[in-house]
Protein backbone atom coordinates (compact mmCIF):
# COMPACT_ATOMS: atom_id res chain seq x y z
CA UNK A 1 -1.29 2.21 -20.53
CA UNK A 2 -1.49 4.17 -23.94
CA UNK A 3 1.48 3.63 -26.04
CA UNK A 4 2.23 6.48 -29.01
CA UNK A 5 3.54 5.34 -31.38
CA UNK A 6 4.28 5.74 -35.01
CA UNK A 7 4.26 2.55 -37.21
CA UNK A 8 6.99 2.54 -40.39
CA UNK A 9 6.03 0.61 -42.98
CA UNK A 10 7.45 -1.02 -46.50
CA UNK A 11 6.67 -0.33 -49.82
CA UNK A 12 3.97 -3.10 -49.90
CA UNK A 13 2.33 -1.45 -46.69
CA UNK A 14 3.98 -4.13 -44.43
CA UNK A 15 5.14 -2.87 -41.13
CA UNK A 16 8.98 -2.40 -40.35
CA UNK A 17 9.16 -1.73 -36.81
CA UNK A 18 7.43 0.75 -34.43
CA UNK A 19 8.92 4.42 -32.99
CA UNK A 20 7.45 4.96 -29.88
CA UNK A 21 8.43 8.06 -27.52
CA UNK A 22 11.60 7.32 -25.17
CA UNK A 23 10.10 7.83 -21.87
CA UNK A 24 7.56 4.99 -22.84
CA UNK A 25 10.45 2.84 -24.10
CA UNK A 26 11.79 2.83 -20.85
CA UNK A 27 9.05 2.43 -18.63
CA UNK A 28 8.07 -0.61 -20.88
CA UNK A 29 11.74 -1.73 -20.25
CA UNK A 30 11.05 -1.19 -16.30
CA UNK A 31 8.08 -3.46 -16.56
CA UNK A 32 10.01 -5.71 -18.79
CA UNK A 33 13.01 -6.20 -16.15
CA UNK A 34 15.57 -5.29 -19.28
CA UNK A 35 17.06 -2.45 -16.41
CA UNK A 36 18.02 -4.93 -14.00
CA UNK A 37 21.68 -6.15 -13.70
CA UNK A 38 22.85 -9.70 -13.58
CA UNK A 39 23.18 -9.76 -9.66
CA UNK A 40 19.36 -8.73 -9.69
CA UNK A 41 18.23 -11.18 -12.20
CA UNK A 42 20.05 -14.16 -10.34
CA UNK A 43 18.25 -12.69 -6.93
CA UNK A 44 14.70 -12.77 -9.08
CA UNK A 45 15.77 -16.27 -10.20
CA UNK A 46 16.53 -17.97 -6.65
CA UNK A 47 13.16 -15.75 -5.49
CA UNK A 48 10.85 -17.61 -7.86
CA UNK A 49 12.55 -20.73 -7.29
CA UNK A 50 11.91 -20.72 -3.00
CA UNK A 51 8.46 -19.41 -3.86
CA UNK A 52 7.60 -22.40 -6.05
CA UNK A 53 9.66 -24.87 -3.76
CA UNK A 54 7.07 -23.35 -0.71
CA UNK A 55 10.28 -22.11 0.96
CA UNK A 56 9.03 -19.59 2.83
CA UNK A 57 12.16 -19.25 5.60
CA UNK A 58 13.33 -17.35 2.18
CA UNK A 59 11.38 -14.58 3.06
CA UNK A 60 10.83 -11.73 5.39
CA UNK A 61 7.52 -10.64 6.28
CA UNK A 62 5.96 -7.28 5.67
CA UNK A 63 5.09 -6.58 9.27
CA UNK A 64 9.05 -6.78 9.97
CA UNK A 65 9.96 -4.51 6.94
């Protein structure tokens, strides 16, 4: 992924913060997991936990989906 981007800087050359395009800001967020709501997070949260626990009842399988 290619990021544009425009890089503001201080007096001293020093950079400030970075501008990049909006539709890149939010895929970055997708990726990131910043879109998901509390509910979702706390589902993400339990999933990692049964997955490093070795529950697998937790789980469906793909075939079934």
């Amino acid at each position: 992924m290619e990021i544009r981007k425009k890089i503001v800087v201080d007096e001293q050359g020093n950079p400030l913060e970075v501008i990049i395009p909006w539709d890149q800001f939010q895929h970055v967020a997708e990726l990131l997991g910043w879109d998901l709501d509390d509910e979702a997070r706390k589902d993400l949260k339990q999933a990692r936990e049964d997955r490093t626990r070795g529950k697998r009842e937790a789980f469906i399988d793909l075939d079934s989906l």
